[in-house]
Protein backbone atom coordinates (compact mmCIF):
# COMPACT_ATOMS: atom_id res chain seq x y z
CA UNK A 1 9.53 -7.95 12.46
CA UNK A 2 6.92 -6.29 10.37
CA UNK A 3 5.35 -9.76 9.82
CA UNK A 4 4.94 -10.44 13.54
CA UNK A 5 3.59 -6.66 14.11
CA UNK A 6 0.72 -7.25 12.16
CA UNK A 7 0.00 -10.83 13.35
CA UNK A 8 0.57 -9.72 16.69
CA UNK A 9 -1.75 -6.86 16.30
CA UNK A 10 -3.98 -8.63 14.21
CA UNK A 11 -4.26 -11.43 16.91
CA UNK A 12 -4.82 -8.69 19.82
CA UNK A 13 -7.84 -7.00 17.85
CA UNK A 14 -9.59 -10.41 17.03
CA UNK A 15 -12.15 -10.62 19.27
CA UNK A 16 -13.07 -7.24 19.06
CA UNK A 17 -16.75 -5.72 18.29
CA UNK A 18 -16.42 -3.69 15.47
CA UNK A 19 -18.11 0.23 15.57
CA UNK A 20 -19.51 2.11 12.26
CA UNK A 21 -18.97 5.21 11.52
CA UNK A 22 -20.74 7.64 9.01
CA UNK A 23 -18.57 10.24 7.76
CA UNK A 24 -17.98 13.45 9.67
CA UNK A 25 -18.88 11.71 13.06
CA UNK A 26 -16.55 11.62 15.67
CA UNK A 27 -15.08 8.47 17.36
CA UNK A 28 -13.19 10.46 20.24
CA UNK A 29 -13.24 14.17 21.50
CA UNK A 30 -10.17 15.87 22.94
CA UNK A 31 -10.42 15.79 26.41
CA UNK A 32 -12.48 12.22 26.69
CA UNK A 33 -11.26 10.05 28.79
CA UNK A 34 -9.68 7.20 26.98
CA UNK A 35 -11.53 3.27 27.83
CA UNK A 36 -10.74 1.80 24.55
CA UNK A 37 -7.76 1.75 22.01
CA UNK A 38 -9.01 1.71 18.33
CA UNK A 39 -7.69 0.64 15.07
CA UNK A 40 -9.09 1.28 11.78
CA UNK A 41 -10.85 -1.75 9.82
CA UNK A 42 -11.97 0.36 6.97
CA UNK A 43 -12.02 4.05 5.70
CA UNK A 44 -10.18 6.83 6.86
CA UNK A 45 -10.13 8.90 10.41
CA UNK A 46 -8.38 12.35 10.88
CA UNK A 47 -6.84 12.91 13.97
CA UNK A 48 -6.73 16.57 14.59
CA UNK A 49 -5.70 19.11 17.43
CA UNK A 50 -7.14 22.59 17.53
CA UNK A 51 -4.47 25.57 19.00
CA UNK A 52 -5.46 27.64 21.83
CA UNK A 53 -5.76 30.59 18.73
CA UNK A 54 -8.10 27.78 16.66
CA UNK A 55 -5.86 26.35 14.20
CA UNK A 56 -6.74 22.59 13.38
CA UNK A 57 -3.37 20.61 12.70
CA UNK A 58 -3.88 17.54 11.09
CA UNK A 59 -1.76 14.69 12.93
CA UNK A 60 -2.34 11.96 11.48
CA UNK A 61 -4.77 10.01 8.67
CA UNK A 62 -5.25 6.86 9.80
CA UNK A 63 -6.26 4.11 7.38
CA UNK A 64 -7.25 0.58 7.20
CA UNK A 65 -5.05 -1.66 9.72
CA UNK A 66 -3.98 1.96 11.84
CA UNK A 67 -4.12 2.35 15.31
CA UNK A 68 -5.27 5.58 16.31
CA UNK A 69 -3.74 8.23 18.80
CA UNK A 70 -0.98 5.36 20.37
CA UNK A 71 0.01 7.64 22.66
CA UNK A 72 -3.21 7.25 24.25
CA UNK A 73 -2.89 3.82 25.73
CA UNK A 74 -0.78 5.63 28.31
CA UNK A 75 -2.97 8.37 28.60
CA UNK A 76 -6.07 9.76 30.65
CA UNK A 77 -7.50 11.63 27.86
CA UNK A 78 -7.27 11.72 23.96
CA UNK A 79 -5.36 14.47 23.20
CA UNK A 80 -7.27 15.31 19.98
CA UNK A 81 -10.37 14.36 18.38
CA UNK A 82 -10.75 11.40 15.53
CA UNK A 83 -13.54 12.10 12.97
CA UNK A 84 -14.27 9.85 10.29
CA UNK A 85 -13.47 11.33 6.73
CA UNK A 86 -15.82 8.73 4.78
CA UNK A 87 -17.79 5.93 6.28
CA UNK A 88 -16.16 4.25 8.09
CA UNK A 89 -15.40 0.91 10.54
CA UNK A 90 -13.16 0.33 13.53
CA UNK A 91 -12.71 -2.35 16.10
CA UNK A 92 -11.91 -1.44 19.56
CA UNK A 93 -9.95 -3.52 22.46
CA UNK A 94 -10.56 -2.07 25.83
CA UNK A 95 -7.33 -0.09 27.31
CA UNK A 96 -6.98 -2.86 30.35
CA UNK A 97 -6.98 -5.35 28.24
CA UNK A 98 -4.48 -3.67 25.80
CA UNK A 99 -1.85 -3.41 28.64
CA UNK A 100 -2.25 -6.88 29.77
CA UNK A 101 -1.84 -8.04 26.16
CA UNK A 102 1.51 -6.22 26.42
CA UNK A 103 2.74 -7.29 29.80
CA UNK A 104 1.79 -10.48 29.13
CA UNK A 105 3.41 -11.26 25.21
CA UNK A 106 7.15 -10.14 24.40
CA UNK A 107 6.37 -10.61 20.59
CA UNK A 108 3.10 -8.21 20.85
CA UNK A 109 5.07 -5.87 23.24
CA UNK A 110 7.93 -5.54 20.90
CA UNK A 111 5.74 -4.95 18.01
CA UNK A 112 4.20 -2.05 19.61
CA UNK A 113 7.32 -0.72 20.47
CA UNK A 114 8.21 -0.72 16.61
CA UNK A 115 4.49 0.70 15.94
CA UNK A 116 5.65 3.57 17.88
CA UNK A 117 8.97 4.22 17.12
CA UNK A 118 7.65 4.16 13.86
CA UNK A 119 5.07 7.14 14.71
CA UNK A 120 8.00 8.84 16.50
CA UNK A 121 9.95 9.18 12.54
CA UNK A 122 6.89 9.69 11.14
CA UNK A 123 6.30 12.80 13.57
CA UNK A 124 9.46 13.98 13.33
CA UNK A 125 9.49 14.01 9.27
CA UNK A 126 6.07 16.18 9.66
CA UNK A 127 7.36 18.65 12.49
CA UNK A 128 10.72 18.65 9.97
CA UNK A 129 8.84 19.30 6.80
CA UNK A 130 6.73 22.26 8.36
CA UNK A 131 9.70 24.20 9.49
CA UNK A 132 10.40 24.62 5.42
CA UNK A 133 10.34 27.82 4.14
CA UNK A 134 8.41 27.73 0.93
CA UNK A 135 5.62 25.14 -0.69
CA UNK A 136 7.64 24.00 -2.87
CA UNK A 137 10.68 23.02 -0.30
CA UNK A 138 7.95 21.17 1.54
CA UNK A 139 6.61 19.41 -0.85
CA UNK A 140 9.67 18.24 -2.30
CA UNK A 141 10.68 17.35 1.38
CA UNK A 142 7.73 15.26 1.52
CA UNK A 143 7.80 13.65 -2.05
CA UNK A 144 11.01 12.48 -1.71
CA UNK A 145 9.75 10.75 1.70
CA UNK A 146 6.69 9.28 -0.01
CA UNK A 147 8.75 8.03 -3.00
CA UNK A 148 7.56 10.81 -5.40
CA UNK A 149 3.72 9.80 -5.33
CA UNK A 150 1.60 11.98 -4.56
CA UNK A 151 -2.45 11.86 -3.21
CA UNK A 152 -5.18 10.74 -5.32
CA UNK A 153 -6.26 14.23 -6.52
CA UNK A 154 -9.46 14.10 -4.34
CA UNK A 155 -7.35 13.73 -1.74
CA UNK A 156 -4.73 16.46 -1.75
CA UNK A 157 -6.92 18.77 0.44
CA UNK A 158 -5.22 16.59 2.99
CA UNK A 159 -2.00 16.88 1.81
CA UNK A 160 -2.39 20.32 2.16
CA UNK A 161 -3.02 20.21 6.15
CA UNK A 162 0.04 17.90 6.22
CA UNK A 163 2.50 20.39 4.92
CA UNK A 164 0.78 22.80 6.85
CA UNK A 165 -0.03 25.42 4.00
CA UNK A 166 -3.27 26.29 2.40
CA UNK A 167 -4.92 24.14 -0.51
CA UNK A 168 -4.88 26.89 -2.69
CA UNK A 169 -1.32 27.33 -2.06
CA UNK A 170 -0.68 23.87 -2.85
CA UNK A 171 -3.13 23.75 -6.13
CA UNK A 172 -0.80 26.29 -7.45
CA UNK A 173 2.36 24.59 -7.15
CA UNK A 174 1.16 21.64 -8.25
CA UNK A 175 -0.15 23.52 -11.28
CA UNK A 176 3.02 25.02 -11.60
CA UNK A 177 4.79 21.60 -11.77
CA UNK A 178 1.44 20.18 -13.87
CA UNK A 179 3.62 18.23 -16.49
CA UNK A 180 4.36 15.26 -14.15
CA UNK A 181 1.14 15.87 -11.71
CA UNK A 182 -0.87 13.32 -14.22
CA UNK A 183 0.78 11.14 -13.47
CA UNK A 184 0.23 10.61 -10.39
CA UNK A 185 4.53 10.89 -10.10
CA UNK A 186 6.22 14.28 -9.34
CA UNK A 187 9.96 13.27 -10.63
């Protein structure tokens, strides 16, 4: 099934014009209406939501072959805003045309479905992690979901947002655990 997603999705984003970003701009602002449905061709994109008290959560970093903010092909508005982290490229199919795709191709329609059941666990596995007391309880929690591998160091600013705590926080339990952070591993 994985196979056909990415075929299907690969197929549904071929003719599309692909858009350059540098890094810090912003593809979509909370609130815009959404026209287009976007996928990542290269780089990274943060989607982030700001609280009513002005906390940014980090929902998701999308990378190469991601589609951002699913939820907004049934949508109005984006429900967060997607800034580019680095420079950046990503090709667009117009939100009509994405629903007819779907209506019209059982294969494509049932690989979306697994695309979003799969952002559904992946969700639920942040929202779990974040209810852990301690850093260390969350990042074991999500170590042992990323098969012990952690970030590229330049990188773990990020994972920081993910689990919700500060980066200091999280540079000092990785220093605390510094024996297998070299590696790259955390066993």
């Amino acid at each position: 099934m994985i196979a056909i997603m990415f075929a299907s999705l690969d197929d549904l984003f071929s003719g599309s014009i692909p858009r350059t970003l540098s890094g810090g701009e912003s593809l979509f602002l909370t609130g815009d209406a959404v026209a287009f449905i976007y996928r990542v061709r290269a780089g990274r994109i943060a989607l982030n939501r700001t609280t009513p008290q002005g906390a940014v959560l980090l929902l998701q970093t999308a990378r190469s072959g991601d589609v951002l903010a699913e939820a907004s092909a049934y949508s109005a508005h984006y429900h967060c805003d997607a800034t580019a982290l680095e420079p950046c490229t990503v090709e667009a199919v117009s939100k009509a045309d994405f629903a007819r795709a779907l209506a019209a191709n059982r294969d494509l329609a049932e690989a979306w479905e697994n695309r979003l059941a799969h952002a559904v666990q992946e969700a639920r596995l942040k929202s779990e992690i974040r209810t852990l007391r301690t850093v260390a309880e969350r990042l074991d929690a999500w170590l042992s979901a990323k098969d012990s591998v952690l970030p590229p160091k330049g990188r773990w600013q990020e994972l920081a947002s993910e689990l919700g705590v500060s980066r200091e926080t999280l540079y000092r339990e990785l220093a605390r655990r510094k024996p297998s952070v070299g590696s790259g591993r955390m066993d």
